[in-house]
Protein backbone atom coordinates (compact mmCIF):
# COMPACT_ATOMS: atom_id res chain seq x y z
CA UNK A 1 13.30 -19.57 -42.81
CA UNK A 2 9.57 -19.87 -41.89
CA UNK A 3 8.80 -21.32 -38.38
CA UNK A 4 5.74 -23.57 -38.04
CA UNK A 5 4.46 -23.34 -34.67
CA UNK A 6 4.69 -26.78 -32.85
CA UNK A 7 0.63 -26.49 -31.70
CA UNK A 8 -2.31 -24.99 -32.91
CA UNK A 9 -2.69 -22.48 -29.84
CA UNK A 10 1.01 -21.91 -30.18
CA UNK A 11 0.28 -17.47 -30.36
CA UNK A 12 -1.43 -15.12 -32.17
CA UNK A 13 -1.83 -15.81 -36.20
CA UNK A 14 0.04 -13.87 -38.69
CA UNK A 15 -2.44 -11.55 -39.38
CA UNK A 16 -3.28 -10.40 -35.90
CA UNK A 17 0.61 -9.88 -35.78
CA UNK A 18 0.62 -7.34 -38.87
CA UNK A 19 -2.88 -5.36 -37.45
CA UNK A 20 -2.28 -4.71 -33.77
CA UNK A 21 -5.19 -3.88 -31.99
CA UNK A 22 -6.28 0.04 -32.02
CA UNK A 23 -8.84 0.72 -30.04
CA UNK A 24 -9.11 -0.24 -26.07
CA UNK A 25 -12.00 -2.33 -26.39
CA UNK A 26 -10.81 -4.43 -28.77
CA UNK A 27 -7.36 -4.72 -26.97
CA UNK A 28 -9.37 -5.71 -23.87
CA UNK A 29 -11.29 -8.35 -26.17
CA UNK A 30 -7.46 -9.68 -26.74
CA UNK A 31 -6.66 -9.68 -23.09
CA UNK A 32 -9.47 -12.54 -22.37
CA UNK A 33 -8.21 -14.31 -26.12
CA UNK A 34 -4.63 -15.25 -24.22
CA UNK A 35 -5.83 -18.50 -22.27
CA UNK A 36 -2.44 -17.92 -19.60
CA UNK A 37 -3.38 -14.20 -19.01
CA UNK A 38 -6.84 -14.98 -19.07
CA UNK A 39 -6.24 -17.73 -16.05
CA UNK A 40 -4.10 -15.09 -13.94
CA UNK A 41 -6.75 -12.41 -14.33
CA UNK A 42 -9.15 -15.22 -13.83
CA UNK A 43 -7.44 -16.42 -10.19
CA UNK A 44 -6.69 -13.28 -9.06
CA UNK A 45 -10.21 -11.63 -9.21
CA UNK A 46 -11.52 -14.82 -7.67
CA UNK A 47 -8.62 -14.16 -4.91
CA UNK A 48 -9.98 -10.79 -4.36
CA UNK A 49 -13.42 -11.62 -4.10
CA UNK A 50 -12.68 -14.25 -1.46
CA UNK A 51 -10.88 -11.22 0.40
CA UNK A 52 -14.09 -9.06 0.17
CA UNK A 53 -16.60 -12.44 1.35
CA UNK A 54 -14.78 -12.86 4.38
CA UNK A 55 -15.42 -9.06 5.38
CA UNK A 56 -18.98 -9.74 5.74
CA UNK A 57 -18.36 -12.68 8.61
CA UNK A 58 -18.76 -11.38 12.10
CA UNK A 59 -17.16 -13.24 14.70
CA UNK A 60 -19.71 -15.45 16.70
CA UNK A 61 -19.06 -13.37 20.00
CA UNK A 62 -20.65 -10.03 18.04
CA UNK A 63 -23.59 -8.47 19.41
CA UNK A 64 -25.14 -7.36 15.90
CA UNK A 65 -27.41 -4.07 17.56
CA UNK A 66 -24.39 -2.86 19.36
CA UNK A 67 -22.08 -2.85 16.17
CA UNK A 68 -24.31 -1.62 14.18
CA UNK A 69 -24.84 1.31 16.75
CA UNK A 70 -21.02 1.66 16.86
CA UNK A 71 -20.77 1.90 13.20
CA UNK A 72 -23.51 4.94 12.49
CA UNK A 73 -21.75 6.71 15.02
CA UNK A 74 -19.44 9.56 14.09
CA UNK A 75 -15.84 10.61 15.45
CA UNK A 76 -13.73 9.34 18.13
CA UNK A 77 -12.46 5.81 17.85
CA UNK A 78 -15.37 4.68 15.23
CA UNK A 79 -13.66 7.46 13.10
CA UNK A 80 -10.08 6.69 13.81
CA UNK A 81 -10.51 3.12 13.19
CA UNK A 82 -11.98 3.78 9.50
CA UNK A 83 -8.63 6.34 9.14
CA UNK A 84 -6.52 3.40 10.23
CA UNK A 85 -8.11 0.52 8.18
CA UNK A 86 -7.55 2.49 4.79
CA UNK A 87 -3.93 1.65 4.36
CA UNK A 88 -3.97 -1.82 5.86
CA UNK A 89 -6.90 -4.30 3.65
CA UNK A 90 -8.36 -3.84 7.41
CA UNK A 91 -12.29 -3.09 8.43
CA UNK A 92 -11.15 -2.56 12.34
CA UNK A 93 -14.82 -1.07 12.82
CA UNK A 94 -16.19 -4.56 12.17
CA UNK A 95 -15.43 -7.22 13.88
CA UNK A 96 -15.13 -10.00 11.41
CA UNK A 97 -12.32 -13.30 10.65
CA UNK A 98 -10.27 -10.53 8.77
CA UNK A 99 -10.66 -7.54 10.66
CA UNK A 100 -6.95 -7.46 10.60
CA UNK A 101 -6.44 -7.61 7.01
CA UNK A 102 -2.75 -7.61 6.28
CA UNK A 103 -1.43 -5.19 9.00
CA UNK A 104 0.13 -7.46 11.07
CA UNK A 105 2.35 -8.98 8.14
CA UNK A 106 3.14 -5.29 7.24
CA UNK A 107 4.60 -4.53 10.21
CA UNK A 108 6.43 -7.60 10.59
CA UNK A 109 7.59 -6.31 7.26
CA UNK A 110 8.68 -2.99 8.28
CA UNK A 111 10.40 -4.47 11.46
CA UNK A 112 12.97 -7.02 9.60
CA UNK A 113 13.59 -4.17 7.20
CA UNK A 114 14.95 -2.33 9.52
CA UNK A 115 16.46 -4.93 11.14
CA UNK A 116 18.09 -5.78 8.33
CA UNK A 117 20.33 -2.54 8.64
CA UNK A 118 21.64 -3.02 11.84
CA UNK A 119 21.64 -7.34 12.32
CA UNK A 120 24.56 -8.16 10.40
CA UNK A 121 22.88 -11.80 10.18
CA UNK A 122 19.52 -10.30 8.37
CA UNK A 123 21.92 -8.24 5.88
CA UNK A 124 24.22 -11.34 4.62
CA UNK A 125 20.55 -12.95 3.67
CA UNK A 126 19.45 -9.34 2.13
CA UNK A 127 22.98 -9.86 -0.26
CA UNK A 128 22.14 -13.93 -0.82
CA UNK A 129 19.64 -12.93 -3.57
CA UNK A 130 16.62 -15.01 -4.10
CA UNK A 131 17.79 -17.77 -1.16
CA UNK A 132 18.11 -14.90 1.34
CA UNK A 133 14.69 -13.27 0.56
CA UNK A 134 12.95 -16.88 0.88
CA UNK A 135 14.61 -16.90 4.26
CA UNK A 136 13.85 -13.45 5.67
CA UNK A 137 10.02 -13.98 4.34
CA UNK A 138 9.85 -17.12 6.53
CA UNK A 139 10.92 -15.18 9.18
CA UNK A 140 8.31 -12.48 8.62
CA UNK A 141 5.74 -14.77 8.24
CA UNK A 142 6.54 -16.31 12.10
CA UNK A 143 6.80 -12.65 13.01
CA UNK A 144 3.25 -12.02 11.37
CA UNK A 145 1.82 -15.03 13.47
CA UNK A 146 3.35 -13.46 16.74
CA UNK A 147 1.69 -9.73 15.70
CA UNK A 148 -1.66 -11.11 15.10
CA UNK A 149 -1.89 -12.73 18.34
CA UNK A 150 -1.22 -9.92 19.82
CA UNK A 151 -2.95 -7.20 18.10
CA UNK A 152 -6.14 -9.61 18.15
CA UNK A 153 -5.67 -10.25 21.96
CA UNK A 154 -6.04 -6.48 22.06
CA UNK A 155 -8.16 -5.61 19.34
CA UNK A 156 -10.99 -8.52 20.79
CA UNK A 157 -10.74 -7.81 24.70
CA UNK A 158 -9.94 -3.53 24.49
CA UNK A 159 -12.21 -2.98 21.67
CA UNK A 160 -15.04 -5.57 21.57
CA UNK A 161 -15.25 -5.38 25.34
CA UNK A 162 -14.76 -1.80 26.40
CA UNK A 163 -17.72 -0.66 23.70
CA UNK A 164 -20.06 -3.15 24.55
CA UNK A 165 -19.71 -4.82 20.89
CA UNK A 166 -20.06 -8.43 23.00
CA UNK A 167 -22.91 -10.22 22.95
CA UNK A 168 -24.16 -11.07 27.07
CA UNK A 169 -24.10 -15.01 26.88
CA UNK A 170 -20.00 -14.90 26.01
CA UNK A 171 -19.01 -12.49 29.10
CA UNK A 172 -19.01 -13.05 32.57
CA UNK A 173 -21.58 -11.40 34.48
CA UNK A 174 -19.57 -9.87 36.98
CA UNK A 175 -17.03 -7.90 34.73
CA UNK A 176 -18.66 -8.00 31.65
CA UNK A 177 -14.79 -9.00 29.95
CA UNK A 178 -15.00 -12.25 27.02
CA UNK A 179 -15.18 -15.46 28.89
CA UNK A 180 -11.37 -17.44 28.33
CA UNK A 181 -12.66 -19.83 26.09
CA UNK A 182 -14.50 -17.72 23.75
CA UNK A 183 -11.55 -15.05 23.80
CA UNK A 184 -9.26 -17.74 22.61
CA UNK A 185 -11.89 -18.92 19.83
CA UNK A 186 -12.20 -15.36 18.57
CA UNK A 187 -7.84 -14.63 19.25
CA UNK A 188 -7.34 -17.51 16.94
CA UNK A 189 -9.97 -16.86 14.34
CA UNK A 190 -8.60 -13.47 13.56
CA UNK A 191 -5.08 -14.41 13.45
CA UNK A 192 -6.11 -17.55 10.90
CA UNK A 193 -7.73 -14.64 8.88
CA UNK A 194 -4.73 -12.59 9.08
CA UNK A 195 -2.46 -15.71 7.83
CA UNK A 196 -5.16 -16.60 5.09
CA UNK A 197 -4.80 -13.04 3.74
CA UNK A 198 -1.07 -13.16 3.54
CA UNK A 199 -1.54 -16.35 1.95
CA UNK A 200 -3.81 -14.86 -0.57
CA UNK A 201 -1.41 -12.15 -1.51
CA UNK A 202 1.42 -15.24 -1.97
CA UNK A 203 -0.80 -16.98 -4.50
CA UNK A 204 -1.41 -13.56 -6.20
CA UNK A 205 2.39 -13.31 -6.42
CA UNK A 206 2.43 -16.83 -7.62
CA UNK A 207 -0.43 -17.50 -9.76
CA UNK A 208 -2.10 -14.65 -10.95
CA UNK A 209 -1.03 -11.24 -12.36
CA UNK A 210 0.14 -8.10 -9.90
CA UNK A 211 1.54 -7.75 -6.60
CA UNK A 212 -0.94 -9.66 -4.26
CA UNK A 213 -0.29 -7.24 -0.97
CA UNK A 214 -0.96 -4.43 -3.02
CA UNK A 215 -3.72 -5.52 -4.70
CA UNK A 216 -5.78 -6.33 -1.58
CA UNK A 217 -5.02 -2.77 -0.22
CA UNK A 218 -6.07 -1.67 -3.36
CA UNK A 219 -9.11 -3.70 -3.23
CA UNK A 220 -9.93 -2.15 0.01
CA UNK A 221 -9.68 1.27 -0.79
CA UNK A 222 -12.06 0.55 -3.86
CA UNK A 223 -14.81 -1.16 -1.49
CA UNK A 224 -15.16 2.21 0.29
CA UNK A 225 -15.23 4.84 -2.57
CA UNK A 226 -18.62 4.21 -3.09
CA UNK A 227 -19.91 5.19 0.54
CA UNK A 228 -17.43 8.26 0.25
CA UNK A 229 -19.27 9.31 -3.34
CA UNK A 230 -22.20 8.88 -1.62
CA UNK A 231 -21.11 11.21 1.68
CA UNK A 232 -19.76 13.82 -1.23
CA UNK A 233 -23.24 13.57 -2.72
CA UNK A 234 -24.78 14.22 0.31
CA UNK A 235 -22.81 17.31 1.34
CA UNK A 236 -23.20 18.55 -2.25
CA UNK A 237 -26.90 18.27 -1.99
CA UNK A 238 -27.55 20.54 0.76
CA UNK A 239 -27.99 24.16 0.09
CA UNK A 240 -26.17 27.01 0.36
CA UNK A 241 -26.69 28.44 3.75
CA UNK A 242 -26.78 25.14 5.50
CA UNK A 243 -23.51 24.30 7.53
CA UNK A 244 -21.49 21.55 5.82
CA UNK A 245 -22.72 22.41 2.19
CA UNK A 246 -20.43 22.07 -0.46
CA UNK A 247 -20.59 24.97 -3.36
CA UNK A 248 -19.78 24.59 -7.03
CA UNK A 249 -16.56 25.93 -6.09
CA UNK A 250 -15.46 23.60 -3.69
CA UNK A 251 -16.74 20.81 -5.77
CA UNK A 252 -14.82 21.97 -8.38
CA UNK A 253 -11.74 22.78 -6.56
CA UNK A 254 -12.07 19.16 -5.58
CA UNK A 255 -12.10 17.60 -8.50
CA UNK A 256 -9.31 19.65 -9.69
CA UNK A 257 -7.23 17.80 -6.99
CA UNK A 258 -8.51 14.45 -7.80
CA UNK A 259 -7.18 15.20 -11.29
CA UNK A 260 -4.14 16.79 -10.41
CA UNK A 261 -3.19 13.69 -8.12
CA UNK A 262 -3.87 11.48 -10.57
CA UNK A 263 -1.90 13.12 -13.25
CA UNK A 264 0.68 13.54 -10.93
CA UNK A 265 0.55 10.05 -9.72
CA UNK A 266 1.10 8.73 -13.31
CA UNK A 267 4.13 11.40 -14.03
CA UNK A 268 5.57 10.64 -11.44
CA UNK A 269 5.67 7.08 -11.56
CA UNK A 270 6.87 7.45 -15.15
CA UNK A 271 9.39 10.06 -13.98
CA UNK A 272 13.52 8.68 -14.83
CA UNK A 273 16.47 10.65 -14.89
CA UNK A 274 18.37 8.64 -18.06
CA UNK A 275 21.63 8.68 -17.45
CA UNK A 276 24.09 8.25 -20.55
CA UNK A 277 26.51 5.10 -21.17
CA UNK A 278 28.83 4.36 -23.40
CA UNK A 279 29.85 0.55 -24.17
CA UNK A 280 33.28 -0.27 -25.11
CA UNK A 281 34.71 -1.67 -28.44
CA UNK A 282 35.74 -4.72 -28.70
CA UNK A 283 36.87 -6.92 -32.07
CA UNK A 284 35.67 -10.05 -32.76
CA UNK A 285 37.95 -11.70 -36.18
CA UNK A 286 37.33 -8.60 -38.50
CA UNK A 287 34.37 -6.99 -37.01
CA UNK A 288 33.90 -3.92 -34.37
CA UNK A 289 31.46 -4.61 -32.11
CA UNK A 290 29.95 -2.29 -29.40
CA UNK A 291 30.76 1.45 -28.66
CA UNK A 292 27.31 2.38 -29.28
CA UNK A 293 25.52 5.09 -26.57
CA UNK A 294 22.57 3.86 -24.24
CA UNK A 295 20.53 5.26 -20.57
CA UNK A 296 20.38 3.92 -17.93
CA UNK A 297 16.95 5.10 -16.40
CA UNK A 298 16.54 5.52 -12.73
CA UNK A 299 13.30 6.19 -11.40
CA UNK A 300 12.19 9.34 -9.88
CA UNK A 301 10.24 7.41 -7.23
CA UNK A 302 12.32 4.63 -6.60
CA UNK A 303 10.34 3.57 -2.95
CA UNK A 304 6.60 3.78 -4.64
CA UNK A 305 3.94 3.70 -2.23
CA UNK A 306 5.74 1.84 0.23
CA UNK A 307 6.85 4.79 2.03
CA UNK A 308 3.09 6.31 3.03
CA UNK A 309 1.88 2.74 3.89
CA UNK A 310 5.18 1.99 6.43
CA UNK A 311 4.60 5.77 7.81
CA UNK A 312 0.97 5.38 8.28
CA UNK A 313 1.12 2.37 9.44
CA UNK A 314 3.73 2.97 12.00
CA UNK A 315 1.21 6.08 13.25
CA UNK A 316 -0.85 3.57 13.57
CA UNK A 317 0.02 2.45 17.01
CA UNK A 318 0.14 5.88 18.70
CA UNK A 319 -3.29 6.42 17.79
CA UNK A 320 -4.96 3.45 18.73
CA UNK A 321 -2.75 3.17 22.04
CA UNK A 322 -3.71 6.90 23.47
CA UNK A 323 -7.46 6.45 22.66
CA UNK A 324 -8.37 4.35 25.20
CA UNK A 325 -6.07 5.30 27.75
CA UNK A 326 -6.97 9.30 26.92
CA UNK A 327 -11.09 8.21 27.68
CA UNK A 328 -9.54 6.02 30.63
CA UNK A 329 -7.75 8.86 31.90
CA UNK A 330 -10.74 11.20 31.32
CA UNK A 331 -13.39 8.88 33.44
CA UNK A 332 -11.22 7.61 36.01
CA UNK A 333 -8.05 9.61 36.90
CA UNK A 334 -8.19 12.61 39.17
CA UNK A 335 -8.68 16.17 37.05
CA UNK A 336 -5.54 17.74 38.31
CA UNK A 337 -3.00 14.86 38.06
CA UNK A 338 -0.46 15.98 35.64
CA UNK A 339 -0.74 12.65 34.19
CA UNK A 340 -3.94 12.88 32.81
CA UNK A 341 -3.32 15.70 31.71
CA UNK A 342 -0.76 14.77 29.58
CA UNK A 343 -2.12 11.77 28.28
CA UNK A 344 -5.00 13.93 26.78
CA UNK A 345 -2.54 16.27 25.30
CA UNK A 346 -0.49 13.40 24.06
CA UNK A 347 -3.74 12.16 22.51
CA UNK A 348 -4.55 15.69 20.92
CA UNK A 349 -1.19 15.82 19.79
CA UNK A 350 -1.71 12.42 17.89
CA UNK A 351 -4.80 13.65 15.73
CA UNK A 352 -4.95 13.52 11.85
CA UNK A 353 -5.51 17.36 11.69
CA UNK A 354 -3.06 18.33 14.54
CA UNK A 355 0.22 20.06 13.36
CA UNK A 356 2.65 17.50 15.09
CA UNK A 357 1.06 14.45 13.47
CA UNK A 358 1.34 15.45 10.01
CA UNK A 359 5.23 16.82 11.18
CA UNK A 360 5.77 13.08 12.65
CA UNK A 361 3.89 11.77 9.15
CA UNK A 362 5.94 13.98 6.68
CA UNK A 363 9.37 13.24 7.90
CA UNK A 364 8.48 8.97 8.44
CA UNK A 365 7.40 9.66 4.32
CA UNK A 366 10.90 11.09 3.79
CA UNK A 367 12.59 8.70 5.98
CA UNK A 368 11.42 5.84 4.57
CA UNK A 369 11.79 7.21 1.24
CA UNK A 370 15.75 6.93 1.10
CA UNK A 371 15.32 3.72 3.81
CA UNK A 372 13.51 2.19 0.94
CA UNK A 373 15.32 3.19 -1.89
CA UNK A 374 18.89 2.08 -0.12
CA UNK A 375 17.48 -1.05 0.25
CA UNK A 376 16.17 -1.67 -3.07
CA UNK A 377 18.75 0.70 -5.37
CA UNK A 378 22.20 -0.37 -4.47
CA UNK A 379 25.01 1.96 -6.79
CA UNK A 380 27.88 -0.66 -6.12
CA UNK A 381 26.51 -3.66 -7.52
CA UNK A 382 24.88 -1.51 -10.34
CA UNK A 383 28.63 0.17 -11.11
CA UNK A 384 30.02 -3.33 -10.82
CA UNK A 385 27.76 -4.61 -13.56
CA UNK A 386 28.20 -2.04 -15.77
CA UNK A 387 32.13 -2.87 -15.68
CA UNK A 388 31.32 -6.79 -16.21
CA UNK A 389 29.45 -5.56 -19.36
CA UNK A 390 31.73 -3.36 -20.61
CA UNK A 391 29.60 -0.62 -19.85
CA UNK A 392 30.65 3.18 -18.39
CA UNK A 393 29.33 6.52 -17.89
CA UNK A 394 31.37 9.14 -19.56
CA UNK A 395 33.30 10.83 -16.96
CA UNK A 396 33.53 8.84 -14.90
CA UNK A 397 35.96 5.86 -13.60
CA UNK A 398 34.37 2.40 -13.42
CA UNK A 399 34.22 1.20 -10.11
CA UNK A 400 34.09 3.58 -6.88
CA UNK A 401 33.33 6.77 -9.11
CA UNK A 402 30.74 5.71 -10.80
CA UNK A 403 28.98 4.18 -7.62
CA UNK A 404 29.53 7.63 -5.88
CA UNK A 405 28.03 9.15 -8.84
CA UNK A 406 25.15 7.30 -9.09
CA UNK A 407 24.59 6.89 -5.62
CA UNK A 408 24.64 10.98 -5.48
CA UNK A 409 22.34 10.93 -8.51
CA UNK A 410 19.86 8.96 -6.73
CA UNK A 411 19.98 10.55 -3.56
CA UNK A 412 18.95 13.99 -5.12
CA UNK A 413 15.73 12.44 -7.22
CA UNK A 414 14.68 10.70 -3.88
CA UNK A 415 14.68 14.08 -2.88
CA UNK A 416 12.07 15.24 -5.34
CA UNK A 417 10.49 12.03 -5.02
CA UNK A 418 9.66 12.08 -1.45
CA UNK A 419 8.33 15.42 -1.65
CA UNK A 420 5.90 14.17 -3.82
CA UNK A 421 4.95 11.93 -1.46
CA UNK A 422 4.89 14.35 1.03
CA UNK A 423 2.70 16.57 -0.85
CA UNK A 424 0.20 13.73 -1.74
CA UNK A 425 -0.16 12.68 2.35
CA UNK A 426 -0.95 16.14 3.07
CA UNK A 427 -3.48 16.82 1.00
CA UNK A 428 -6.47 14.74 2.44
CA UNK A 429 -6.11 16.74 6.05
CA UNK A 430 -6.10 20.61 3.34
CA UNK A 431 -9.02 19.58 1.92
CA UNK A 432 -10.56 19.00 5.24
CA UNK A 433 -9.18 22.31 6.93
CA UNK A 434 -10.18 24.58 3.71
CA UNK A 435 -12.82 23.14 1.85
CA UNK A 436 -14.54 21.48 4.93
CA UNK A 437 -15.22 18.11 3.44
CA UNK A 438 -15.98 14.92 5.74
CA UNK A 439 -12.65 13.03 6.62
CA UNK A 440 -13.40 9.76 4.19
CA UNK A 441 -14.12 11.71 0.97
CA UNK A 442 -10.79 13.81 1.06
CA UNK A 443 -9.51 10.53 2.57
CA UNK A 444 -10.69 8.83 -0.76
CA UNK A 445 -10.77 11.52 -3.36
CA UNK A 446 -7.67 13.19 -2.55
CA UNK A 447 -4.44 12.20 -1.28
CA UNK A 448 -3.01 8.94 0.07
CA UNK A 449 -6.16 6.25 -1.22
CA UNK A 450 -6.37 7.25 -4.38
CA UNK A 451 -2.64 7.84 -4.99
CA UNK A 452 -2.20 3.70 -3.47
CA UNK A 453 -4.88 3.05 -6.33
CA UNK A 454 -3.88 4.34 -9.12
CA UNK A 455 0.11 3.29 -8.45
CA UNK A 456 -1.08 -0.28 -8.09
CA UNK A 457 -3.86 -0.08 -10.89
CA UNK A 458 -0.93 1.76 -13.26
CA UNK A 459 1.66 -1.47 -12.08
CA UNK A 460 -0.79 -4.03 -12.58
CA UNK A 461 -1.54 -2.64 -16.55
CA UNK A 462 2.33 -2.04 -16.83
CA UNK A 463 2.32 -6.18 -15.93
CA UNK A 464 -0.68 -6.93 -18.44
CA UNK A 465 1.38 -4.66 -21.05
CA UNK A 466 4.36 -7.26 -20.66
CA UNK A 467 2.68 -10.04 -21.36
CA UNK A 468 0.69 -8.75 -24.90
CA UNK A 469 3.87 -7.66 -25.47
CA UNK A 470 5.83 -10.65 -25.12
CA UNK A 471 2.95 -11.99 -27.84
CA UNK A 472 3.61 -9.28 -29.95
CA UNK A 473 0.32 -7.17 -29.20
CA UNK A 474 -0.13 -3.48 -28.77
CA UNK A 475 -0.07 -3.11 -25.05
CA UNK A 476 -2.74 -0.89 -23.43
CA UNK A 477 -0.57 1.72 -22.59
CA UNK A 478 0.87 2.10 -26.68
C-alpha cells in the first residue's frame, strides 16, 4: 500500500531514494538539504566558535607586555603549560575567562569514577541507568565548581603573580601579590568560564550533533595545528648543516607516522572481535521462528580516548606542582639540603622526555584502559540479555558461563587495545628523541593530538552517517 507523507517536507522524494548520492560533495550538498541535521551542525559550530571567542579575552588584571614576553619565551613552565593545555580545551599560557577550559570538570570526572568503585552509594546510582547518571553528573558538576576555585585560586596568585603577568595598579606595592578584591574578581571569572564551557559541551550533547566534551578538546587541538605547521615549516626551511634542520628524510619519516597513526587510529576504532550466537527456535501456530546465526561485535578499543586524556590529565598535577617549588627550591633553599635536592630530582623525574614519566604515563593508559572498559562493558548484564532474548553462544551455558566467557574475551582485546594506546602516547616524545623535532609539532603531528582528532572527527561522521541513514541516504562513510 502506498504511504502519502502527512507534510510536504516529510523526507527525501522518491527519486532521491532510488539514486543515493555518489560522490562526497554531493553527499555533503545533502547534509545541509536535512533542515534537523542542518540545525545541529548549525548550533554546534556556533557553540564552538563561542569556545574559541572567549580565548581571546584576557582577564582585566593582565599586564599585556609581560604576557606577551611570557608567551615568545621557550621551555620551562611557558613550555609545560602548552604540553598541559593540549588535552584539556585549556590555553594555561594565557590568562583569559577560559584559561581553564574543561579540566576541572574532567577531573571531577575521573574522581567519581573511581569513586564509584569503592562508594557503594556512587555504584547503586552507576546500576540505576539513566536516573543514576543524572545524579552522579550533578554531583560532578558541584565537584567541578569546587576544582575551579581552586585550581583558579592557584593558577591566578602562583602563576599570574610569581611571573610578573600582573599589571602594577592591581598588586600591592609592598609584595607585589593580587590585591583581595581583584583576586576574587579574576577567581570567579575563571571558574564562570570553566562552568560556561561545561555548559557548552551539555548543549552540544543536547542540541547539536557529537559529543560536546570531546568536541571542544578537539576544537582545541585544531586551533594550534596551524602554529605547529608553521614551526615544522620553519625547521624544514633551514639548511642542512644548521642545528635543528629537518632533512627530506626526517620529513618523510614524519609523515609516514602521521599516516600510520591515522590509519591506525581508524582500524582500530573499527577493530571488533564478532563473536557467534545462535537464537533459539521457537513455534508460533504452524510456523518456526528463530534459530538463525548472528555476532555479537565487541570493540577492540572499548575505552576510546578516554584513557590518554584521564592519564594525562592526572600527570597533570605533578608537573605543574614541582615547577614552582623546583625554581623555589633552586633560589631560596640552601645547596646542600637534601631537600632541595630532591625536589629538583623529583622535578627531573616528572619531565615529558624522562624515562619514569612515560613509565608512570604508559601504565595510567593501561590502567585506565580496563578501569574504563569495566565500567562501560559489563558481561553479566550482556549474558543476561542474551538469555531474555533467547539468545546463546555456542558452547557455552547461558548465564555465569557465558559472562565468564565474555568477560575473558574482553579482557584479552583490552589488552591489544591499550597497547595501542600505549604505542600512540609514546610516539610524540620518539619523534622528539630521534628525529629532533620541536615538542608541539610531534605533539600535533604525531601521537596523542592527532589520535584525540581523528577519534572524535571519525565519531562525529559515524553520528552524521546515522542520521542520512535513518533518511535512507548513502552515509559518508558507504
Amino acid at each position: 500500500m502506498l504511504r502519502t507523507p502527512c507534510a510536504p517536507h516529510a523526507g527525501p522524494s522518491a527519486a532521491a531514494r532510488r539514486w543515493p548520492p555518489a560522490d562526497m560533495f554531493e553527499k555533503l550538498r545533502v547534509i545541509w538539504q536535512i533542515p534537523e541535521l542542518r540545525r545541529k551542525i548549525g548550533l554546534t559550530l556556533l557553540m564552538l566558535a563561542i569556545y574559541r571567542i572567549g580565548f581571546q579575552i584576557s582577564l582585566p588584571v593582565v599586564d599585556a607586555d609581560a604576557l606577551a614576553e611570557f608567551q615568545g619565551s621557550s621551555g620551562g613552565l611557558n613550555s609545560l603549560l602548552k604540553q598541559v593545555a593540549v588535552l584539556s580545551a585549556a590555553q594555561l599560557n594565557n590568562l583569559t575567562i577560559f584559561g581553564l577550559g574543561i579540566m576541572p570538570y574532567i577531573s571531577a570526572s575521573i574522581i567519581f569514577q573511581l569513586l564509584g568503585s569503592v562508594i557503594p552509594q556512587l555504584e547503586a546510582l552507576q546500576k540505576e541507568g539513566e536516573a543514576g547518571r543524572k545524579k552522579i553528573n550533578e554531583y560532578t558538576r558541584y565537584a567541578t565548581v569546587v576544582l575551579c576555585l581552586i585550581q583558579s585560586a592557584f593558577f591566578v596568585q602562583s602563576f599570574g603573580a610569581s611571573q610578573g603577568l600582573i599589571a602594577a595598579e592591581f598588586t600591592y606595592p609592598e609584595t607585589g601579590a593580587l590585591t583581595w578584591g581583584w583576586f576574587i574578581v579574576s577567581v570567579l571569572t575563571m571558574t564562570a568560564g570553566t562552568i560556561f564551557l561545561m555548559w557548552l559541551g551539555e548543549q552540544i550533547d543536547e542540541y547539536g550533533i557529537g559529543n560536546g566534551i570531546s568536541l571542544l578538546i578537539m576544537a582545541g587541538i585544531l586551533a594550534q595545528m596551524p602554529a605547529a605547521g608553521y614551526t615544522l615549516y620553519e625547521q624544514s626551511s633551514m639548511t642542512l648543516g644548521d642545528t635543528g634542520g629537518l632533512d627530506p628524510p626526517k620529513l618523510l619519516m614524519l609523515a609516514a607516522m602521521f599516516l600510520a597513526v591515522v590509519i591506525g587510529t581508524v582500524y582500530i576504532t573499527l577493530g571488533q572481535r564478532r563473536i557467534t550466537m545462535q537464537s533459539a527456535k521457537h513455534q508460533r501456530g504452524r510456523r518456526v521462528m528463530g534459530g538463525g546465526k548472528s555476532y555479537l561485535p565487541l570493540k577492540v578499543n572499548q575505552a576510546g580516548v578516554m584513557p590518554i586524556i584521564f592519564a594525562s590529565s592526572l600527570l597533570m598535577f605533578p608537573a605543574l606542582a614541582l615547577q614552582p617549588l623546583a625554581q623555589m627550591a633552586t633560589q631560596s633553599w640552601d645547596e646542600g639540603a637534601w631537600a632541595r635536592s630532591f625536589v629538583i630530582g623529583l622535578n627531573e623525574a616528572f619531565q615529558r622526555d624522562t624515562f619514569i614519566y612515560n613509565l608512570v604515563f604508559l601504565a595510567l593508559i593501561y590502567f585506565f584502559c580496563y578501569f574504563w572498559t569495566a565500567i562501560t562493558f559489563n558481561p553479566k548484564d550482556m549474558a543476561d540479555n542474551l538469555k531474555n532474548y533467547g539468545s546463546f553462544i555456542p558452547g557455552y551455558r547461558p548465564g555465569k558461563r557465558t559472562a565468564d566467557y565474555l568477560e575473558k574475551v574482553m579482557f584479552r582485546i583490552t589488552y591489544v587495545g591499550a597497547g595501542f594506546l600505549a604505542l600512540i602516547a609514546i610516539i610524540p616524545t620518539l619523534i622528539v628523541m630521534w628525529l629532533n623535532v620541536d615538542w608541539t609539532v610531534a605533539m600535533f603531528y604525531g601521537g596523542t593530538s592527532l589520535l584525540i582528532a581523528v577519534s572524535v572527527a571519525f565519531d562525529l561522521v559515524q553520528k552524521i552517517d546515522s542520521h542520512l541513514v535513518m533518511r535512507n541516504y548513502t552515509g559518508l562513510l558507504d
